[in-house]
N, C-alpha and C. Protein backbone atom coordinates (compact mmCIF):
# COMPACT_ATOMS: atom_id res chain seq x y z
N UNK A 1 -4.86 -3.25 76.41
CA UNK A 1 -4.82 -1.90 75.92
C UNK A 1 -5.68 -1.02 76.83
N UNK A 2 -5.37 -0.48 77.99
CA UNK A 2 -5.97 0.16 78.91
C UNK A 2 -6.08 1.80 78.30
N UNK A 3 -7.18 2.35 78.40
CA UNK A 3 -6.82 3.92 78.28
C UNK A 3 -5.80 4.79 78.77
N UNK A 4 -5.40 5.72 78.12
CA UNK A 4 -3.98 6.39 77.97
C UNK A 4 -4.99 8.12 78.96
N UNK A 5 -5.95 7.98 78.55
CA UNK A 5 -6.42 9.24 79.12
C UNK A 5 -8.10 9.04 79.85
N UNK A 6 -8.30 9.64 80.95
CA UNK A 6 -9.91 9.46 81.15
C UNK A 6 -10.42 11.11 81.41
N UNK A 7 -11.64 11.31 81.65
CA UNK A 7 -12.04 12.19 82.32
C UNK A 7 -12.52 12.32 83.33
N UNK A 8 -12.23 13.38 84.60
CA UNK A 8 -11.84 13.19 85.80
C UNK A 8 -12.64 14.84 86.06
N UNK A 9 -14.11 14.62 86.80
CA UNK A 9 -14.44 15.93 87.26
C UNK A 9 -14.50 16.90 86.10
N UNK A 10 -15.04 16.57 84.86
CA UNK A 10 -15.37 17.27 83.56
C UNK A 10 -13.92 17.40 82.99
N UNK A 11 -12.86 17.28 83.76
CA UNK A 11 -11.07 17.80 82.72
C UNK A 11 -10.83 16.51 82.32
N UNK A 12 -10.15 16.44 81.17
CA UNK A 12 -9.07 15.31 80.56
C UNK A 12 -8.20 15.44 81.87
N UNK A 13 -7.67 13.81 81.78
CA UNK A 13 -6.38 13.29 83.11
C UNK A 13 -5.83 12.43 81.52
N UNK A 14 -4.46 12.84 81.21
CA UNK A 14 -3.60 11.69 80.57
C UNK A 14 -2.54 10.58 82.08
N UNK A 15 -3.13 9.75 81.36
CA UNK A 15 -2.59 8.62 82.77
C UNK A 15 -1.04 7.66 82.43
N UNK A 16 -0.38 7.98 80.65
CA UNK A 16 0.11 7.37 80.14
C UNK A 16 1.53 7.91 81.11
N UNK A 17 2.53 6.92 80.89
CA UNK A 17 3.74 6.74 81.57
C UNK A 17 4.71 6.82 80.28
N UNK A 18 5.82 7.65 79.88
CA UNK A 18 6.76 7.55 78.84
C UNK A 18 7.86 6.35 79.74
N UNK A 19 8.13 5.34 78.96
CA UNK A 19 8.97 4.24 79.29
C UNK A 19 10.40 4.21 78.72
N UNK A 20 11.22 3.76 79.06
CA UNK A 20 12.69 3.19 78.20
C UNK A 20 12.33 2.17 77.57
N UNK A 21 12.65 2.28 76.43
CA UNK A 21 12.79 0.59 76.19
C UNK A 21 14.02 -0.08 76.38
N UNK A 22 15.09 0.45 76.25
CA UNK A 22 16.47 0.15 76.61
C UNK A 22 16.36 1.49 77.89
N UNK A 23 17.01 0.63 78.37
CA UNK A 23 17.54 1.48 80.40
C UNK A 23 18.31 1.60 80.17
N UNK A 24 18.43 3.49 81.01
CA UNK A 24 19.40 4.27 80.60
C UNK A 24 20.34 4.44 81.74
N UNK A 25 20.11 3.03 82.51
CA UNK A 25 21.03 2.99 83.70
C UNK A 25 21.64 1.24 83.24
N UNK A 26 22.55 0.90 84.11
CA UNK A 26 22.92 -0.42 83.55
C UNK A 26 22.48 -1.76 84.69
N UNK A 27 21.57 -0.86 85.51
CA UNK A 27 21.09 -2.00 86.59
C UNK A 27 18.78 -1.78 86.30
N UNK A 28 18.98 -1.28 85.00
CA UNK A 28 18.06 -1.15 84.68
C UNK A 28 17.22 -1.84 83.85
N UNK A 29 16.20 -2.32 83.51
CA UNK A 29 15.74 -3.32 82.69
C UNK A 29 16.02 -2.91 80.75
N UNK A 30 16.72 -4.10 80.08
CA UNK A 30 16.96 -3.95 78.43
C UNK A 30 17.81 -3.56 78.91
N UNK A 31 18.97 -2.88 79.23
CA UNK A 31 20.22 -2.07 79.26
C UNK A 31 20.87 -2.82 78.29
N UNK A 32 21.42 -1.95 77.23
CA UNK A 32 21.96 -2.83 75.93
C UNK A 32 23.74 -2.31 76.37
N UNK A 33 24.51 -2.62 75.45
CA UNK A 33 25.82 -2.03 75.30
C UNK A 33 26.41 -0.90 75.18
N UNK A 34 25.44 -0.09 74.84
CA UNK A 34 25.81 1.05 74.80
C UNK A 34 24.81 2.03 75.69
N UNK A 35 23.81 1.17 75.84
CA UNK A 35 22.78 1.60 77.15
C UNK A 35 21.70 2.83 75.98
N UNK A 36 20.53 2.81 76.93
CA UNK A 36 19.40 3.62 76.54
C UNK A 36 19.61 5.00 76.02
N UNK A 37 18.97 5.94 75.65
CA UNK A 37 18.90 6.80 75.60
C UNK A 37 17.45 7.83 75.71
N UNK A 38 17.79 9.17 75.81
CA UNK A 38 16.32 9.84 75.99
C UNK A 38 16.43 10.19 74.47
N UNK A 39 15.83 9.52 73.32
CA UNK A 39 15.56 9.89 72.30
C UNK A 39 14.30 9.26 72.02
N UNK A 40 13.11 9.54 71.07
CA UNK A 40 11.86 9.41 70.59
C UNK A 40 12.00 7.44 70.43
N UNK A 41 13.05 7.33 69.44
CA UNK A 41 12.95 5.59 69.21
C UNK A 41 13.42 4.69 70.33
N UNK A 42 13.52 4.97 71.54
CA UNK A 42 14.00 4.41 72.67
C UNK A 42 12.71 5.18 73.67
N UNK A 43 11.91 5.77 73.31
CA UNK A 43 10.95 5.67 74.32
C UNK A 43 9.55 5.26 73.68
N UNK A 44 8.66 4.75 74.65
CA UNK A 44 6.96 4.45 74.09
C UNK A 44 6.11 4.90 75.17
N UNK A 45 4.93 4.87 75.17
CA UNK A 45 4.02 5.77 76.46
C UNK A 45 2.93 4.49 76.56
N UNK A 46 2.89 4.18 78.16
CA UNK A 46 2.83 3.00 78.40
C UNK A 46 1.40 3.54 79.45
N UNK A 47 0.61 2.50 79.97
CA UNK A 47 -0.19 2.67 81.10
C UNK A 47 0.57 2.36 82.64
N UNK A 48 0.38 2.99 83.41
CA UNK A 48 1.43 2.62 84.49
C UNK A 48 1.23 1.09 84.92
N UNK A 49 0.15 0.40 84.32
CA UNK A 49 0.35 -0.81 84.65
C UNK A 49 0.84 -1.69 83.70
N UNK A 50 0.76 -1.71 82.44
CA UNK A 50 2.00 -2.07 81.68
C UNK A 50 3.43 -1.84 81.54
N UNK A 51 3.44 -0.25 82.25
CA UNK A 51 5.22 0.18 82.28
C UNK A 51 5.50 -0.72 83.65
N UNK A 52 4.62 -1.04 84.73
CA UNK A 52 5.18 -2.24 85.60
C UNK A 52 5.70 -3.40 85.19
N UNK A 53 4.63 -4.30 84.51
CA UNK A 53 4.81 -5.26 83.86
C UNK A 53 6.41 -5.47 83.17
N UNK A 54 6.07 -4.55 81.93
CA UNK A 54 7.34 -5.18 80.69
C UNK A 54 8.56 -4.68 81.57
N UNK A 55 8.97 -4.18 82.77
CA UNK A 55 10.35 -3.24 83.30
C UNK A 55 9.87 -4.98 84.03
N UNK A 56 9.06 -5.60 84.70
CA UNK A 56 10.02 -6.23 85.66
C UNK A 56 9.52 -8.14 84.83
N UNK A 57 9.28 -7.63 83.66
CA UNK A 57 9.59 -9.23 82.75
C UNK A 57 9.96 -9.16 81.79
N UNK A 58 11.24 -8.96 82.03
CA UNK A 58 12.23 -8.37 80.71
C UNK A 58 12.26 -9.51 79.89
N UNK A 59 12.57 -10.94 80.34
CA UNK A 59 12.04 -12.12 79.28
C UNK A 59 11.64 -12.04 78.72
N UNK A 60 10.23 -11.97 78.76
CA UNK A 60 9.04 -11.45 78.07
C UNK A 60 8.82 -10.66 77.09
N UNK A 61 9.21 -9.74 77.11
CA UNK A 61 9.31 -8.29 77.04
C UNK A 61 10.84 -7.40 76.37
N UNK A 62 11.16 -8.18 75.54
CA UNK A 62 12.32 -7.53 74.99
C UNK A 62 12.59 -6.34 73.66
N UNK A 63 13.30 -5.63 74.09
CA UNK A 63 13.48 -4.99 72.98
C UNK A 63 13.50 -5.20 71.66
N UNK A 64 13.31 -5.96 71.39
CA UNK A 64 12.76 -6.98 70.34
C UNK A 64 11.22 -6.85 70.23
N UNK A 65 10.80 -7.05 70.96
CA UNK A 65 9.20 -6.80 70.82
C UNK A 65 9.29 -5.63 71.12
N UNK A 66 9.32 -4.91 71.71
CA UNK A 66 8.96 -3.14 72.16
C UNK A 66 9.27 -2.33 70.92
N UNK A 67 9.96 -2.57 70.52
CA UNK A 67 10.45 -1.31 69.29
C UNK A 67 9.44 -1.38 68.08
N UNK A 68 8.87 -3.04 67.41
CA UNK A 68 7.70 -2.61 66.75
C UNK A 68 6.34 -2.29 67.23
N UNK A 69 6.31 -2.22 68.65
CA UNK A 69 5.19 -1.83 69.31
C UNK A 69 5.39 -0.16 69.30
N UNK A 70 6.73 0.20 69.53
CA UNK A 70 6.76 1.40 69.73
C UNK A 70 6.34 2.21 68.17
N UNK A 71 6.93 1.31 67.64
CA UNK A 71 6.43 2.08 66.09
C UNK A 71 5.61 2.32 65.38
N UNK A 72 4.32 1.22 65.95
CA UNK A 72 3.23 1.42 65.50
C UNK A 72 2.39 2.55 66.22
N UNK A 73 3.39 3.19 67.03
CA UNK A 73 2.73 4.45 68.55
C UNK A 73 3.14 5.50 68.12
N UNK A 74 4.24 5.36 67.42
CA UNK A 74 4.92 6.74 66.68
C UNK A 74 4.09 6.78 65.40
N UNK A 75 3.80 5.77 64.47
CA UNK A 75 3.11 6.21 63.39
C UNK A 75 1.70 6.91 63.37
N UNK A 76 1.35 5.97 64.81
CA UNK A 76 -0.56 6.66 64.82
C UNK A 76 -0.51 7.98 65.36
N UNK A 77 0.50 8.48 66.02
CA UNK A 77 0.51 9.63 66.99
C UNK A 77 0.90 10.69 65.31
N UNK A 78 1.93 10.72 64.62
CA UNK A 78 2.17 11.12 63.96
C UNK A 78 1.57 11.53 62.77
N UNK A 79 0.51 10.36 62.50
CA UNK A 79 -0.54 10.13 61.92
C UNK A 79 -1.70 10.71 62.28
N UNK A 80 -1.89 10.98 63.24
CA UNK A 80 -3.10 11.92 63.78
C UNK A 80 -4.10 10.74 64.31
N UNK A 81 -3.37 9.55 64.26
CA UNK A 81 -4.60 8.19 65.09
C UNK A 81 -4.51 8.31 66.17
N UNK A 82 -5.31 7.76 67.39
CA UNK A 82 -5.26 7.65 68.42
C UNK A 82 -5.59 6.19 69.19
N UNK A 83 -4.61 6.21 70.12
CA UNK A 83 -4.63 4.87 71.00
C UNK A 83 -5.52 5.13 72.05
């Protein structure tokens, strides 16, 4: 769980990366059947070194696992928690 934001020269820097979880190309990592989309439940905000990771170990890393990860990101954000 790396920080999503630091401070950089007294300003906030957000460092987070918005990810697919399904790829919205079909040579893209998760690409399902009907393929990704740019909607809120098909994206999560990742550290650029985790959006490396889960895109190139899709094994690992399936939409299957991402979507209740993503949900627990939508509830705290929504929620007023913070990651």
């Amino acid at each position: 769980m790396s920080p999503l934001h630091v401070v950089c020269d007294g300003h906030p820097r957000f460092l987070g990366e918005v990810a697919h979880i399904q790829s919205l190309s079909p040579f893209g990592p998760r690409f399902g059947p009907v393929g990704g989309r740019d909607v809120v439940e098909n994206l999560i905000v990742l550290c650029p070194s985790c959006h490396r990771l889960i895109d190139s170990d899709v094994a690992s890393y399936s939409v299957e696992r991402l979507v209740p990860w993503q949900r627990v990101q939508s509830a705290a954000l929504v929620g007023g928690g913070h990651e």
